[in-house]
Each structure stands twice: as structure tokens, then as C-alpha cells.
C-alpha atoms as a PDB file:
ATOM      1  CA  UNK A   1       0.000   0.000   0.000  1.00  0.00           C
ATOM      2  CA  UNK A   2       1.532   3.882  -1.097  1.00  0.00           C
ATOM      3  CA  UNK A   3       1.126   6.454   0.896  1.00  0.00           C
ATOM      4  CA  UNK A   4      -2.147   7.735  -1.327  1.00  0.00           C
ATOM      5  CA  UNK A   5      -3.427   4.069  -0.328  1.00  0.00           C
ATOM      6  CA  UNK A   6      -3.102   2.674  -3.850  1.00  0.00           C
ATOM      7  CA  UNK A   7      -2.512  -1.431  -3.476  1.00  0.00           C
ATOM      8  CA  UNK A   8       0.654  -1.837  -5.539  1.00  0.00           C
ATOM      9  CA  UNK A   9       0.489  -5.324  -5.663  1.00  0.00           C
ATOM     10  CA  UNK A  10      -1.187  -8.367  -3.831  1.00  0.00           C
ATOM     11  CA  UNK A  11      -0.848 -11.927  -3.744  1.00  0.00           C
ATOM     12  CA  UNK A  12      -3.587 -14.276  -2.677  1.00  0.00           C
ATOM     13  CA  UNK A  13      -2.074 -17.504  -3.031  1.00  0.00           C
ATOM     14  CA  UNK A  14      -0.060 -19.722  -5.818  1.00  0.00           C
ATOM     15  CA  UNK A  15      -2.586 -20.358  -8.214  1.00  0.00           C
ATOM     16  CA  UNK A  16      -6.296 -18.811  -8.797  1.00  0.00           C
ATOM     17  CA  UNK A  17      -7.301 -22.056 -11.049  1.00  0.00           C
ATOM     18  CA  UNK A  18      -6.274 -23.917  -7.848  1.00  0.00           C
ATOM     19  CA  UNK A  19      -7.621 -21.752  -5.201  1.00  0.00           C
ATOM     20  CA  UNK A  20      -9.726 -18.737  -5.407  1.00  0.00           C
ATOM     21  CA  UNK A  21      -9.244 -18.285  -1.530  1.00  0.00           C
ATOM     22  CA  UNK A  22      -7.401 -14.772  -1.217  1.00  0.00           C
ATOM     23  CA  UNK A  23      -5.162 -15.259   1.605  1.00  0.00           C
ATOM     24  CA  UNK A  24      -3.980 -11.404   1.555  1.00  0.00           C
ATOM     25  CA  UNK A  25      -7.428 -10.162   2.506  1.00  0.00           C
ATOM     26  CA  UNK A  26      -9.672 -13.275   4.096  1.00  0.00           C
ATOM     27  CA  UNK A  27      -6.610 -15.339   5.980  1.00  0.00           C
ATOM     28  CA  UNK A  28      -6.307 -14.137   9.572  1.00  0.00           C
ATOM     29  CA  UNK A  29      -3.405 -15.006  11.319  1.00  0.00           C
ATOM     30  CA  UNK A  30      -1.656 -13.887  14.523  1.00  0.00           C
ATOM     31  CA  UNK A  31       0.835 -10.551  13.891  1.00  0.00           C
ATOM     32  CA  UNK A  32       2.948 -11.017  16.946  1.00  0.00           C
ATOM     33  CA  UNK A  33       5.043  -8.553  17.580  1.00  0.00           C
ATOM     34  CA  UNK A  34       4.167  -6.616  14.435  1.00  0.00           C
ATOM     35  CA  UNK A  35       0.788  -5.935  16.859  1.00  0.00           C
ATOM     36  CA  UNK A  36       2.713  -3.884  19.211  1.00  0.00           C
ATOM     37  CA  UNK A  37       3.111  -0.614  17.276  1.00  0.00           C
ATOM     38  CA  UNK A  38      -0.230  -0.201  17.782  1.00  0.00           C
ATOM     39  CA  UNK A  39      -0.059  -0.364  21.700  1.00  0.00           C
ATOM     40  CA  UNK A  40       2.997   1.530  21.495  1.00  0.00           C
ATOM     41  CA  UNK A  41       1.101   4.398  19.381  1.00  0.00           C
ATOM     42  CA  UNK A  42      -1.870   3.875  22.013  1.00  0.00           C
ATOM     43  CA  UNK A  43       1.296   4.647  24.708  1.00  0.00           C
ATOM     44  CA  UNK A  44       2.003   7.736  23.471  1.00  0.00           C
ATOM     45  CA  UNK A  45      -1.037   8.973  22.959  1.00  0.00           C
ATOM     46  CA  UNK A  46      -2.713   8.225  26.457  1.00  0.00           C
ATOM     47  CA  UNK A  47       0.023   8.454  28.511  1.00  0.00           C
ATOM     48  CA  UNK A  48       1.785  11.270  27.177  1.00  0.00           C
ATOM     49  CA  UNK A  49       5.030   9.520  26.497  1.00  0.00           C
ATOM     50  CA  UNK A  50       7.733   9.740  24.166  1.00  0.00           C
ATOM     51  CA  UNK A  51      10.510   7.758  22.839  1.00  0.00           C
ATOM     52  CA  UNK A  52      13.156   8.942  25.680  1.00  0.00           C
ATOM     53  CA  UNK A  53      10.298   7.955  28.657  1.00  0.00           C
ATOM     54  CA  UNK A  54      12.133   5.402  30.761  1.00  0.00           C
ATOM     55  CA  UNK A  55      10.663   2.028  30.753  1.00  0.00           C
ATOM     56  CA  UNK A  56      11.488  -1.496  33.089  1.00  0.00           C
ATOM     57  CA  UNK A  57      12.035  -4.293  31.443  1.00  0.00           C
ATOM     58  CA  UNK A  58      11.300  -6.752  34.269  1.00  0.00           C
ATOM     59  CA  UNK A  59       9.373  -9.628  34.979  1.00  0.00           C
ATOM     60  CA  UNK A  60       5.487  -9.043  35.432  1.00  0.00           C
ATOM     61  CA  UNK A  61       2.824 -11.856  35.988  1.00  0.00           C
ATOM     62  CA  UNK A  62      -1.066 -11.156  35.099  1.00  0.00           C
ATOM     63  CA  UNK A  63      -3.431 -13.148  37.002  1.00  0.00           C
ATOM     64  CA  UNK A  64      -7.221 -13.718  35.606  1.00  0.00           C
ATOM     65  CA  UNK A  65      -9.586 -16.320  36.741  1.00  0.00           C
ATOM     66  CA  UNK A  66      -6.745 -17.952  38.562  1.00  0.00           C
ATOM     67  CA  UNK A  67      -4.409 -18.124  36.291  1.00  0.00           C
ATOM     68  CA  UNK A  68      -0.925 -16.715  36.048  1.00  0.00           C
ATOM     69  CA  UNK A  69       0.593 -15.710  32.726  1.00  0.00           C
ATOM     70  CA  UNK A  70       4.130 -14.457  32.826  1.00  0.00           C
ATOM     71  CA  UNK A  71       5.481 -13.482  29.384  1.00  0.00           C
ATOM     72  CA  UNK A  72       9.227 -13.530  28.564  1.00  0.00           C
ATOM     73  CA  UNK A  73      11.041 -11.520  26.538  1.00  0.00           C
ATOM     74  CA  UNK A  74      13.000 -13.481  23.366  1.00  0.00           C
ATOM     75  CA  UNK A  75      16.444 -13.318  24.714  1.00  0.00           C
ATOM     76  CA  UNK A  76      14.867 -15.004  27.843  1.00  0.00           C
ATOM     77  CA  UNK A  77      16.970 -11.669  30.222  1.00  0.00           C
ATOM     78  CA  UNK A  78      15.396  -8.527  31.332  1.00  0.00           C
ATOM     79  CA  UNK A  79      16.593  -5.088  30.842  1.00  0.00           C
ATOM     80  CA  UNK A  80      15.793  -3.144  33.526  1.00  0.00           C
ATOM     81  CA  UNK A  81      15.265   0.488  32.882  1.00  0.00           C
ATOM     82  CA  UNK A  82      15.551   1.668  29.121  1.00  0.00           C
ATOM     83  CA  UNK A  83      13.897   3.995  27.104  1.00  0.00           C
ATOM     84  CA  UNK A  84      10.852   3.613  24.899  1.00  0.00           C
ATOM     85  CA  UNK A  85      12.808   3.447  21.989  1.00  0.00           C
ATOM     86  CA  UNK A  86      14.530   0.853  22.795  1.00  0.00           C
ATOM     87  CA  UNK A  87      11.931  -1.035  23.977  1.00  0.00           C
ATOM     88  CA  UNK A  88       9.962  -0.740  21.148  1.00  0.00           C
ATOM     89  CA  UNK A  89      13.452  -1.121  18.134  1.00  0.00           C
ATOM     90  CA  UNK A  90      14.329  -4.227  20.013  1.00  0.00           C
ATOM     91  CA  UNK A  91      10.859  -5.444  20.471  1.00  0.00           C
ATOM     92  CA  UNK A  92      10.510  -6.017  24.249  1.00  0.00           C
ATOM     93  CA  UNK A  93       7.753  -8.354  25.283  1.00  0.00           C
ATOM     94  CA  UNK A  94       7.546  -7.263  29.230  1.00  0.00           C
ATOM     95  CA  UNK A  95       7.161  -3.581  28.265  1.00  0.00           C
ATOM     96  CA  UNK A  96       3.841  -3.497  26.192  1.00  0.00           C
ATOM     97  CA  UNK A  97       2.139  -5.821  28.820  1.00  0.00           C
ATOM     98  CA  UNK A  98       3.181  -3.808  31.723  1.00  0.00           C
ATOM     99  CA  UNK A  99       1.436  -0.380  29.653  1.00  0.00           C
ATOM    100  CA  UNK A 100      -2.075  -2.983  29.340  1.00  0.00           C
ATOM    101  CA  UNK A 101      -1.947  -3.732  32.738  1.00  0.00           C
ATOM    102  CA  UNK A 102      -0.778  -0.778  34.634  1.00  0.00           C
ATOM    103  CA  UNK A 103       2.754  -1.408  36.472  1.00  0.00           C
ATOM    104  CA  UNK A 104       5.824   0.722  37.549  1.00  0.00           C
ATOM    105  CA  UNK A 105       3.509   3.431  39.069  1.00  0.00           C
ATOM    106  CA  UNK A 106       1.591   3.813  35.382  1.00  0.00           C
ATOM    107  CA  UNK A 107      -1.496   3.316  34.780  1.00  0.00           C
ATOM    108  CA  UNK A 108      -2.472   0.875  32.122  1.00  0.00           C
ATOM    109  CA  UNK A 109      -4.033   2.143  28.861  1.00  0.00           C
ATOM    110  CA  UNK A 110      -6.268  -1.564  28.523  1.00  0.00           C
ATOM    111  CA  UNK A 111      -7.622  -3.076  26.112  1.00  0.00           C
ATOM    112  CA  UNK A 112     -10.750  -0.599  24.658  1.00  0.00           C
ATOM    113  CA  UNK A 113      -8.108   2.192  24.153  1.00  0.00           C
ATOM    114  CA  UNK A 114      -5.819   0.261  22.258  1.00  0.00           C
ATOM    115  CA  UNK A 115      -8.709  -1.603  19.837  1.00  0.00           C
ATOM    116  CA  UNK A 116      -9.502   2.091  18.985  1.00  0.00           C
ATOM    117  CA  UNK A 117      -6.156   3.381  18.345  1.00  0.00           C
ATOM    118  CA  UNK A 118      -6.389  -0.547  15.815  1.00  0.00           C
ATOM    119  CA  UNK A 119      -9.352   0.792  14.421  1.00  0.00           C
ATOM    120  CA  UNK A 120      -8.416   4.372  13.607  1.00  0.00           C
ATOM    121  CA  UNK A 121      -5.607   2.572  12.020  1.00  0.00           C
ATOM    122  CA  UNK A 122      -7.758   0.271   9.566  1.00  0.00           C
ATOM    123  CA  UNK A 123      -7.813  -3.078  11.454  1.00  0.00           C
ATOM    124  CA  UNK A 124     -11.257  -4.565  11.226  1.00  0.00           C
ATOM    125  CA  UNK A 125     -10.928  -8.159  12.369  1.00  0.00           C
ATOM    126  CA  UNK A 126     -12.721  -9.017  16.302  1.00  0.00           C
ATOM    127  CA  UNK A 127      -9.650  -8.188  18.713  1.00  0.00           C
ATOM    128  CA  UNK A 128      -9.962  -9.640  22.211  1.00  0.00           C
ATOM    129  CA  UNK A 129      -8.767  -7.864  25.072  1.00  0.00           C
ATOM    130  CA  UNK A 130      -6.518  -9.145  26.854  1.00  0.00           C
ATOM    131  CA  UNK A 131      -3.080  -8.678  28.129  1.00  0.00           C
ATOM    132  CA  UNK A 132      -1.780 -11.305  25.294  1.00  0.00           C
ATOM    133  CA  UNK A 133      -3.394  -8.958  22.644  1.00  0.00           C
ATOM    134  CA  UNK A 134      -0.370  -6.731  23.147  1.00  0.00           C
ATOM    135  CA  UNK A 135       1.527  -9.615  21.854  1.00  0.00           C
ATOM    136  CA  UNK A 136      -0.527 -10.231  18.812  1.00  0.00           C
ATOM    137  CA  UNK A 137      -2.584 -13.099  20.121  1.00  0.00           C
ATOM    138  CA  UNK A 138      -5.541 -11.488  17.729  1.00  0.00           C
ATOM    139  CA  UNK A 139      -5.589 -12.911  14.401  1.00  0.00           C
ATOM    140  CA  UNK A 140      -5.605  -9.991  11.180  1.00  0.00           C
ATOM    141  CA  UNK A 141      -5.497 -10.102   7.582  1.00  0.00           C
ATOM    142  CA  UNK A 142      -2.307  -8.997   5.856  1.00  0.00           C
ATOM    143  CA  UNK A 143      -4.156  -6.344   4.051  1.00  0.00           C
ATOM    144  CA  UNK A 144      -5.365  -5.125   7.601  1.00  0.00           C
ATOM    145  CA  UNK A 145      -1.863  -5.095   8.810  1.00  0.00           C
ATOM    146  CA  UNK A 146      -0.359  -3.105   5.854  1.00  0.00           C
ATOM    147  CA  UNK A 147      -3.526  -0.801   6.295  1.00  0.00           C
ATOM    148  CA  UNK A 148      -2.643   0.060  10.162  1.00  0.00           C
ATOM    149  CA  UNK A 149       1.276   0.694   9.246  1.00  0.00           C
ATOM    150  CA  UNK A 150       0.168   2.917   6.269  1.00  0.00           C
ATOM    151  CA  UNK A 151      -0.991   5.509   9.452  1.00  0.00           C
ATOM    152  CA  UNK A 152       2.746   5.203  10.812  1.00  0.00           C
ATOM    153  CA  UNK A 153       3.502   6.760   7.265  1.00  0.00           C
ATOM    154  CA  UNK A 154       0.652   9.281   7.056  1.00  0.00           C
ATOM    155  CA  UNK A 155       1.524  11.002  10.502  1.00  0.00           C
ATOM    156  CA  UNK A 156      -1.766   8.946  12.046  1.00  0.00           C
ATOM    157  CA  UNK A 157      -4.167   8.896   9.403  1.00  0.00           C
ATOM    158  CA  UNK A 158      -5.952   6.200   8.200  1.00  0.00           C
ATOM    159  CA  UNK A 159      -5.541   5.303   4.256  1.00  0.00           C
ATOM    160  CA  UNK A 160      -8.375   4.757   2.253  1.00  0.00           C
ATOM    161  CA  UNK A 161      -6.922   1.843   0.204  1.00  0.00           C
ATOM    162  CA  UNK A 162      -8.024   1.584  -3.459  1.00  0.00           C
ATOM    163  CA  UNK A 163      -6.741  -1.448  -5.582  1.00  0.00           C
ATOM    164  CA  UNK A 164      -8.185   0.445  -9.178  1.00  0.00           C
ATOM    165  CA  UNK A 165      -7.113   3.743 -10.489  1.00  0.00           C
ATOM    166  CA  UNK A 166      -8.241   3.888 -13.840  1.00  0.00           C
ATOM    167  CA  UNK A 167      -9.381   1.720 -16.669  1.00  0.00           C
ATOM    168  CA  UNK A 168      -8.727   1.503 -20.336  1.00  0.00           C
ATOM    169  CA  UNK A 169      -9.779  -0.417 -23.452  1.00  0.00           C
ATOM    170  CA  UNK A 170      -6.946  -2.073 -25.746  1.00  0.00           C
ATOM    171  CA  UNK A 171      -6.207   1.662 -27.328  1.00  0.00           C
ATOM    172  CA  UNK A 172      -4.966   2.870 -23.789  1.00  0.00           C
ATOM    173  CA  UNK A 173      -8.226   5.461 -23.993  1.00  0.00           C
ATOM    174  CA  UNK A 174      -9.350   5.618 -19.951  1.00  0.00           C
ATOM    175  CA  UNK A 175     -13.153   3.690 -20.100  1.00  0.00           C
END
């Protein structure tokens, strides 16, 4: 998607005489940590902060209906006290669960907050709130995804996306 929201190009699958199933716009699947811009974006907005706001990377358990989820970061370590930045360019897992929840004497921005800042963006697709959201437990199209980082390009705004410009007959003349 171009930053006037023009689809450039978009593949579907292998082969249409195979399957007509359009994987780029029908096949949900689960972003990961491609989700956590969004949360990030949702950050800044309702919390005031900015990339230099200091951050702990640290371990942080959520409890619901008595059980205890406790996500990890990749490299399996813990920071301790960086920057947003940083957080966010080396993809911390700790970091966007602790701004759900609430933790290091923030308040958490939850889950409505952030499923508007999604849907500003262009995500459609259900999202359910909770904590793992942050980590892209939701599942999204590709075309949804592509959509919601067009915004990042636009300073915020949503793209109308458009797959046809113009038309024209075998002469080149626009129909």
C-alpha cells in the first residue's frame, strides 16, 4: 500500500485455477510482535510519552480467573530500565504488557483504548482484550496489517486503500 493508499500489488495464493481463496485479505493469522506498534502508538497517545520515557524491562505476571501468565522476553533476560525506543526497536515483550496492565507506578491504557487506536488505524478483524493482545494473540489479515502501518507513514491517518485507479480499453483510452 503507497502512501495515497493505492494497493501496488497483492498476492492471494499460488494459483487462482487452484484456489480462489485470497489469503492477503480473508486469511487471519496472529501478527505477533508486528501488533505492538499499535499499543505503542496507544502509549504515546494516552500516557503522554515519548521515545526517551524510561521504561522497566522486568518480569510481570497477570493473574485472571486464577491463572498466572508471565510473558518472557525473546532473549529469555530482562533489561531493567531503558527507554521507549529501545523497547519498542528491540521489540521487548515485558514492556507493552506492563502499559495494558498498569505497572511501575503507570497506569495501564487496557484493552478498549488500544482496539480504537487498531481501528483508527484500519484493522477490522474481532480483537480480544486481553493482556496477550499486546503480543498479537488477535488474528488480522495482511491487508489489515499493511492498512494500520500505512498511518505510521501518514503522521496517524488512516488510508483509504483503493486497488483500481483507472481503466482503459486495448487503445490505452481511460473507459
Amino acid at each position: 500500500i503507497d502512501r495515497d493508499g493505492a494497493v501496488r500489488a497483492m498476492v492471494g495464493g499460488r494459483d487462482y485455477g487452484e484456489s480462489q481463496f485470497n489469503r492477503a485479505t480473508n486469511s487471519r493469522r496472529q501478527p505477533g510482535s508486528s501488533f505492538k506498534p499499535f499499543v505503542y502508538a496507544t502509549a504515546v497517545e494516552e500516557l503522554e510519552l515519548d521515545e526517551n520515557s524510561k521504561v522497566v524491562d522486568g518480569r510481570i505476571c497477570v493473574t485472571r480467573n486464577g491463572r498466572s501468565w508471565c510473558p518472557s522476553n525473546y532473549s529469555g533476560s530482562f533489561r531493567g530500565r531503558i527507554d521507549l525506543q529501545t523497547a519498542i526497536v528491540k521489540s521487548i515483550n515485558t514492556i507493552p504488557v506492563k502499559l495494558y496492565v498498569g505497572a511501575d507506578g503507570r497506569r495501564g491504557i487496557g484493552g478498549e483504548k488500544i482496539v480504537a487506536t487498531a481501528r483508527r488505524m484500519g484493522v477490522t478483524s474481532e480483537l480480544i482484550m486481553s493482556p496477550a493482545m499486546v503480543l498479537g494473540a488477535n488474528g488480522l489479515t495482511v491487508v489489515e496489517m499493511a492498512t494500520g502501518y500505512g498511518a505510521f507513514m501518514t503522521g496517524g491517518y488512516k488510508l483509504d486503500r483503493h486497488a483500481i485507479v483507472q481503466l482503459t480499453n486495448l487503445q490505452g483510452e481511460i473507459v
